[in-house]
Protein backbone atom coordinates (compact mmCIF):
# COMPACT_ATOMS: atom_id res chain seq x y z
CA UNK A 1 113.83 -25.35 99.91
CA UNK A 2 117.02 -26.77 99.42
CA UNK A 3 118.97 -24.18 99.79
CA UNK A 4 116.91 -23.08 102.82
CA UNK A 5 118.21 -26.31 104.54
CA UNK A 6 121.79 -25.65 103.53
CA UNK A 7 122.21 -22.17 104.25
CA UNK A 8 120.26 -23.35 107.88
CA UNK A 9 122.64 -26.71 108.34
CA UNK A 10 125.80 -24.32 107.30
CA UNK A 11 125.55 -22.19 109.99
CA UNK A 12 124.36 -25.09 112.10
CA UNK A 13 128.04 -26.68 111.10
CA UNK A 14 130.39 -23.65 112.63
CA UNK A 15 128.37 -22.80 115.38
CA UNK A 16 128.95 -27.07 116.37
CA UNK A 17 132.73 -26.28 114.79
CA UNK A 18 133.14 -23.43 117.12
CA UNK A 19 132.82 -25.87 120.08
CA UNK A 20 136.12 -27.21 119.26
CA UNK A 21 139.10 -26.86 122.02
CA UNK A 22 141.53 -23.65 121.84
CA UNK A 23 144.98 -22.85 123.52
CA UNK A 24 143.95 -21.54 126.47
CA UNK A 25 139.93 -20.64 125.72
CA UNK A 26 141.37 -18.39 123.15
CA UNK A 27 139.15 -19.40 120.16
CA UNK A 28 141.06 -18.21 117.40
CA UNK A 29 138.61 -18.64 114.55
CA UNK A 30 137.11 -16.64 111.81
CA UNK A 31 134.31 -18.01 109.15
CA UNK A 32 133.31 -17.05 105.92
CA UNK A 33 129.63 -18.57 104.64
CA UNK A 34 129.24 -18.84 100.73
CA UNK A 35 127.40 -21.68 98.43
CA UNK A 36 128.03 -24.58 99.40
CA UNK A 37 131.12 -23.38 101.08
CA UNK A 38 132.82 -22.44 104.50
CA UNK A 39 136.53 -20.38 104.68
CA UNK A 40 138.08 -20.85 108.16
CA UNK A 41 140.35 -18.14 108.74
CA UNK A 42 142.57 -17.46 111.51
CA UNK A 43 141.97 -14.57 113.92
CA UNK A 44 145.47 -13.20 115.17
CA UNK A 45 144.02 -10.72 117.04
CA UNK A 46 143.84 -13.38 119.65
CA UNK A 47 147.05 -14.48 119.84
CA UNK A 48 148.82 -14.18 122.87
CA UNK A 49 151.92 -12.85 122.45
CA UNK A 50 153.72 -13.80 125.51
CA UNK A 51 153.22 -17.54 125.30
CA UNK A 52 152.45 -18.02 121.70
CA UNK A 53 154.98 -15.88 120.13
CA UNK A 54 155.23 -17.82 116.78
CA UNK A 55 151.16 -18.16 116.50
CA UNK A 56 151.55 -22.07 116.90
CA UNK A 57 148.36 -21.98 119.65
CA UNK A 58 146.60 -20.05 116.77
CA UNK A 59 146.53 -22.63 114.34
CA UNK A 60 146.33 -25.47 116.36
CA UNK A 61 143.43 -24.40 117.59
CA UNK A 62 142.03 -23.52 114.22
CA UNK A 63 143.13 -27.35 112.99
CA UNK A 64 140.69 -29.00 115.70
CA UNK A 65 138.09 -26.24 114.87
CA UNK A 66 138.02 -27.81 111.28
CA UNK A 67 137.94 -31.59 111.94
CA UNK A 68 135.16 -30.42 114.32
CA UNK A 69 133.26 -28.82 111.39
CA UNK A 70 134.08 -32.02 109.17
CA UNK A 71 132.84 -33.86 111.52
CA UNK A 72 129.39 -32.13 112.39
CA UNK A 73 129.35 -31.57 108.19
CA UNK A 74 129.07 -35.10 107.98
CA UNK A 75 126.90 -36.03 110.83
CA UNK A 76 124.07 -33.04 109.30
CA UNK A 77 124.28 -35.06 105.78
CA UNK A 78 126.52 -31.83 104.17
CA UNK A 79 129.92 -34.26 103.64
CA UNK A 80 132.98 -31.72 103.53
CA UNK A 81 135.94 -31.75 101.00
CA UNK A 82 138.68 -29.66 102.54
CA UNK A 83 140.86 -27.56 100.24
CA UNK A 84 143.61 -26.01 101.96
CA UNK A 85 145.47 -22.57 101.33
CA UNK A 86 148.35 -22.57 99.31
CA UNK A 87 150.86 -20.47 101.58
CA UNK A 88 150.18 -20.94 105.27
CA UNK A 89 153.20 -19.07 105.88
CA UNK A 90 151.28 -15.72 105.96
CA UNK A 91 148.12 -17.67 107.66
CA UNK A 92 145.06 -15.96 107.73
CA UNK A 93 142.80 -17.67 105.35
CA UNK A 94 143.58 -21.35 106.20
CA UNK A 95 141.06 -23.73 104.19
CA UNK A 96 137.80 -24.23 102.84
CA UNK A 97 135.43 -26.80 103.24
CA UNK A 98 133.46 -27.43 100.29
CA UNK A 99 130.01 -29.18 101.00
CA UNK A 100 127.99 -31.31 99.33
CA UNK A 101 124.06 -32.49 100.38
CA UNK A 102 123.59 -35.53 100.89
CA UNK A 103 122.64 -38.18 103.87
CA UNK A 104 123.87 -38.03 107.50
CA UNK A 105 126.52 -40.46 107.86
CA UNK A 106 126.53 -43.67 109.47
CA UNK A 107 128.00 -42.81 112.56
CA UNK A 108 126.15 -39.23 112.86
CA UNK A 109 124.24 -40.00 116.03
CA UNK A 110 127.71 -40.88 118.24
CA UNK A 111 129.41 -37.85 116.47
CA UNK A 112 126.82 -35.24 117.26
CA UNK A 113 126.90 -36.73 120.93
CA UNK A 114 130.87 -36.25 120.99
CA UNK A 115 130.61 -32.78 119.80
CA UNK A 116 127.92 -31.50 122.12
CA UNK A 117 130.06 -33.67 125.45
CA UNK A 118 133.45 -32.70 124.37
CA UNK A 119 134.72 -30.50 127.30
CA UNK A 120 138.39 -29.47 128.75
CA UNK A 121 137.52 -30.91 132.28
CA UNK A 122 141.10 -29.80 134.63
CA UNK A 123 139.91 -31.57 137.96
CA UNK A 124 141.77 -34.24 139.09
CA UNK A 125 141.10 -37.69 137.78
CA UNK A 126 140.75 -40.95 139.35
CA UNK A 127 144.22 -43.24 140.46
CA UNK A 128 142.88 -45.68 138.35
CA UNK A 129 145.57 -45.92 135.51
CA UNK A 130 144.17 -46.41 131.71
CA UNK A 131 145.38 -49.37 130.61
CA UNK A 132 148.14 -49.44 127.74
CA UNK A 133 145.89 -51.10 125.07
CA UNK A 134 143.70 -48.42 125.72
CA UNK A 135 146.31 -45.75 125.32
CA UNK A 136 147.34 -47.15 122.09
CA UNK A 137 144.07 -47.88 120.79
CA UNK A 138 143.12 -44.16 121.29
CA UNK A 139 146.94 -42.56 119.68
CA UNK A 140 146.11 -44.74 116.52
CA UNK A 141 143.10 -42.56 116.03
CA UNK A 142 144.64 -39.46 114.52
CA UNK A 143 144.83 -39.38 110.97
CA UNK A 144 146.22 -36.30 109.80
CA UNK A 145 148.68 -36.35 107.06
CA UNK A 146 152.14 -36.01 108.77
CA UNK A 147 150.81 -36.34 112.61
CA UNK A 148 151.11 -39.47 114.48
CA UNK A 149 150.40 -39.45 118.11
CA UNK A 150 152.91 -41.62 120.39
CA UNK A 151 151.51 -43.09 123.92
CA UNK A 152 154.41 -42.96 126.22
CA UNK A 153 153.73 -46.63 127.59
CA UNK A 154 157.85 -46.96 128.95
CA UNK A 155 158.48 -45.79 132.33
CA UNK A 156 161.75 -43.79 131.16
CA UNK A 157 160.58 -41.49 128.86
CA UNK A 158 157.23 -40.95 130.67
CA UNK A 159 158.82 -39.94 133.74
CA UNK A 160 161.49 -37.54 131.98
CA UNK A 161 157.68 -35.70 129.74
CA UNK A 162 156.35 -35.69 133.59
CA UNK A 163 159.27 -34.08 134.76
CA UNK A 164 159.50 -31.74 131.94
CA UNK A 165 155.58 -30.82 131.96
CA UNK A 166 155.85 -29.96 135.73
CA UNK A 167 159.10 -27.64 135.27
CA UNK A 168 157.46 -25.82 132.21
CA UNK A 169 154.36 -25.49 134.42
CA UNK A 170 156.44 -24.09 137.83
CA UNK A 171 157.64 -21.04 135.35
CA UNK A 172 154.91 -20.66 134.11
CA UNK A 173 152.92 -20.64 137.44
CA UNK A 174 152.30 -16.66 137.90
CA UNK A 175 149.36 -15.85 135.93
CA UNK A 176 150.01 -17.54 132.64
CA UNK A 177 150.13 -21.25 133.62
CA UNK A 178 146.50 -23.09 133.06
CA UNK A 179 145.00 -24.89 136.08
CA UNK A 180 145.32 -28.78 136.11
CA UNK A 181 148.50 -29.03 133.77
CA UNK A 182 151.16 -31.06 136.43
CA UNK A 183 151.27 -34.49 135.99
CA UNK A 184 150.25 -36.81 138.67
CA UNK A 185 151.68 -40.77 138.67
CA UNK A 186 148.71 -42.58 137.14
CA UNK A 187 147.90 -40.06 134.41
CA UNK A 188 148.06 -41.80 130.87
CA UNK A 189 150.13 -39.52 128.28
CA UNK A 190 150.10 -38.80 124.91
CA UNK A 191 152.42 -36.44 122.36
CA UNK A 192 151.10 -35.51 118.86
CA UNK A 193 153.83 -35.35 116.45
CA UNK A 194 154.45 -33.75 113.43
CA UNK A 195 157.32 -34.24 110.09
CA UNK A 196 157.64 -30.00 110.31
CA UNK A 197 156.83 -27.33 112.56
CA UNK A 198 155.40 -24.65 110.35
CA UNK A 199 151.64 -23.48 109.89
CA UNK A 200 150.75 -26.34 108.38
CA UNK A 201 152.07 -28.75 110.57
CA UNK A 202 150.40 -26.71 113.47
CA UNK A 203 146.99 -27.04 111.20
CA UNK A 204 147.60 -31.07 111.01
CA UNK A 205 148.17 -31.10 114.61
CA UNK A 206 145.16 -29.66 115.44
CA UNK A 207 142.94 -31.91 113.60
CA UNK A 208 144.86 -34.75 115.02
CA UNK A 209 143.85 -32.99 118.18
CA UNK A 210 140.47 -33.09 117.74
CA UNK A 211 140.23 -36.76 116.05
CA UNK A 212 141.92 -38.07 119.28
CA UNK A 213 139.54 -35.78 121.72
CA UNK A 214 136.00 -37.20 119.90
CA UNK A 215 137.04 -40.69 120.21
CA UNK A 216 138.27 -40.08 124.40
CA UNK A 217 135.32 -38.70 124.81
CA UNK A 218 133.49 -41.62 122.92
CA UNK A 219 135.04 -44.11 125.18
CA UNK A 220 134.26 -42.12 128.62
CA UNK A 221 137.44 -40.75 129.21
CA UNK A 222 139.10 -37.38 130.12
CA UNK A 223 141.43 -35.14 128.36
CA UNK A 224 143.63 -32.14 129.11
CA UNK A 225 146.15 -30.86 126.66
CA UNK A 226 149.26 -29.49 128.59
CA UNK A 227 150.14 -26.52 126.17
CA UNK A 228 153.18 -25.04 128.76
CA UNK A 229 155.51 -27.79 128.22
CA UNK A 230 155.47 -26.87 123.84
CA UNK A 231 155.43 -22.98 124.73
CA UNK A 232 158.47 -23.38 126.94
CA UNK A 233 161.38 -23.17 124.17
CA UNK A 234 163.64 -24.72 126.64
CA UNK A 235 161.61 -27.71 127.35
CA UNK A 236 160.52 -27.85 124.49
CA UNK A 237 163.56 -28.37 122.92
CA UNK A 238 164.30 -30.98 125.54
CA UNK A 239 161.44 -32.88 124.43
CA UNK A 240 162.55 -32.74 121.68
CA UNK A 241 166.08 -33.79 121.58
CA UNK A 242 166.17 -35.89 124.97
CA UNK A 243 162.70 -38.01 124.28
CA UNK A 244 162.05 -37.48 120.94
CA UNK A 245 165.53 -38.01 119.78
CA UNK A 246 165.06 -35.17 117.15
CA UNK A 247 163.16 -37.52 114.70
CA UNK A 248 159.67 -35.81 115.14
CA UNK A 249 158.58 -32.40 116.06
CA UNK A 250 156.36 -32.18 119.35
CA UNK A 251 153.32 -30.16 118.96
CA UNK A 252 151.12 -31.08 122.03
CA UNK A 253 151.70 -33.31 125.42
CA UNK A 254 148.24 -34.66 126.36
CA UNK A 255 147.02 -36.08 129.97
CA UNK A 256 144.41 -39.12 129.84
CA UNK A 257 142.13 -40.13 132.44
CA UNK A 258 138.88 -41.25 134.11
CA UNK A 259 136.90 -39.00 135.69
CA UNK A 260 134.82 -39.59 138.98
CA UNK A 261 131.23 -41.24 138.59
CA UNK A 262 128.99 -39.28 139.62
CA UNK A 263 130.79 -35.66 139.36
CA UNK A 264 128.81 -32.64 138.72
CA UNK A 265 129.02 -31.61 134.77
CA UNK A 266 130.98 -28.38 134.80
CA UNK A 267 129.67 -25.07 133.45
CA UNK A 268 130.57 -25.11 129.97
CA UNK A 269 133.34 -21.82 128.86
CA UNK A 270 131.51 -19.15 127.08
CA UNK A 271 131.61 -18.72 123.11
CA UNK A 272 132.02 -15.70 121.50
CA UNK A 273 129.20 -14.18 119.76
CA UNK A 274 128.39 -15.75 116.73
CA UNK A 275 128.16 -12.52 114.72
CA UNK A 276 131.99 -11.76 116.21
CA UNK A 277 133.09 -14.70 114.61
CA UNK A 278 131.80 -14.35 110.80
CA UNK A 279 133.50 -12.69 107.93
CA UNK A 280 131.79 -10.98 105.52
């Protein structure tokens, strides 16, 4: 019976991982089910090539696909030890969660709720500003070794990341560049960091991703990661240099804001087929 309820609450874990946020919808993940085990693997096939040249978006994505499945691990009562792959230089096999039964955790209720509102919601937010506390409050939530997320609460560099985001989204504009990515005045911003950019770095940053997402969502408000500024080398590297002052290696910008009361809930993005997305 036991194992019944773990092989059930296993597969209940990645299909709740597998609602995680992707570069572009592209949901880059591949899962292998054992005992008391899940691999998460990354699926190159859906890399795009012409804005993700390096595979960056790839494991990212991937990264906030496995705090996800932490997190929904722990909420079912199946805690998660994460062992991560040796040589993420040749990703494909990126970690394994190992589980162990036990009871939901204390927080399991809110989580589950996160996970099932969690959505990439592009429309335009409110004027209302969020306030700089609340920026702050919400960067100090990511966790992952070697992230940090930095709220851009001084006019000077938040203006040059605006101006940045909105040139990396102009050449992008025809046909690659997502909808709701410029930058409007009362927007709050974010940028997760990383020591490194390699695979493992990307991995980090995408659980960072994710950790910051739950807890905006938590507190009522809206995300959008702007991906074209990081997958523009050129302003990239500007962010880099010119705000950044080389010290930390950007990984993600990220708009903040309220949404209007009383919106309609948007139609959630398809999935791909569960059976599409398990190894054997």
């Amino acid at each position: 019976m036991a194992d019944t309820r773990c092989i059930v609450e296993t597969r209940r874990v990645v299909e709740l991982a597998c609602a995680a946020p992707s570069v572009r919808n592209s949901q880059p993940w591949l899962w292998r089910l054992g005992d008391h085990r899940i691999e998460l693997h990354a699926d190159q096939s859906r890399r795009l090539p012409l804005t993700d040249p390096r595979g960056r978006g790839v494991i990212l994505s991937c990264g906030a696909a496995l705090h996800h499945a932490r997190v929904a691990a722990a909420a079912l009562g199946l805690p998660a030890q994460v062992e991560y792959a040796p040589d993420l230089d040749r990703p494909s096999h990126l970690a394994t969660l190992h589980l162990t039964p036990g009871e939901p955790s204390a927080l399991a209720a809110a989580d589950l709720d996160a996970l099932a509102k969690r959505c990439t919601d592009r429309r335009r937010f409110t004027a209302w500003p969020v306030p700089d506390e609340r920026l702050a409050t919400l960067a100090s939530t990511a966790s992952a070794p070697g992230t940090q997320v930095l709220p851009l609460l001084d006019i000077g560099p938040r203006l040059r990341v605006e101006l940045l985001v909105n040139r990396a989204v102009d050449r992008q504009e025809h046909g690659h560049s997502p909808r709701g990515e410029h930058v409007e005045g009362s927007d709050g911003l974010l940028v997760l960091l990383t020591e490194r950019d390699d695979p493992r770095a990307w991995l980090s940053a995408g659980e960072a991703l994710s950790q910051v997402w739950l807890a905006a969502t938590t507190d009522g408000l809206s995300l959008v990661p702007l991906s074209c500024v990081i997958e523009d080398e050129e302003t990239r590297s500007e962010l880099h240099r010119e705000v950044l002052g080389g010290l930390a290696e950007p990984q993600l910008v990220i708009r903040i804001g309220w949404q209007q009361i009383g919106r309609s809930e948007l139609r959630r993005t398809g999935r791909r087929a569960f059976s599409d997305i398990l190894l054997p």
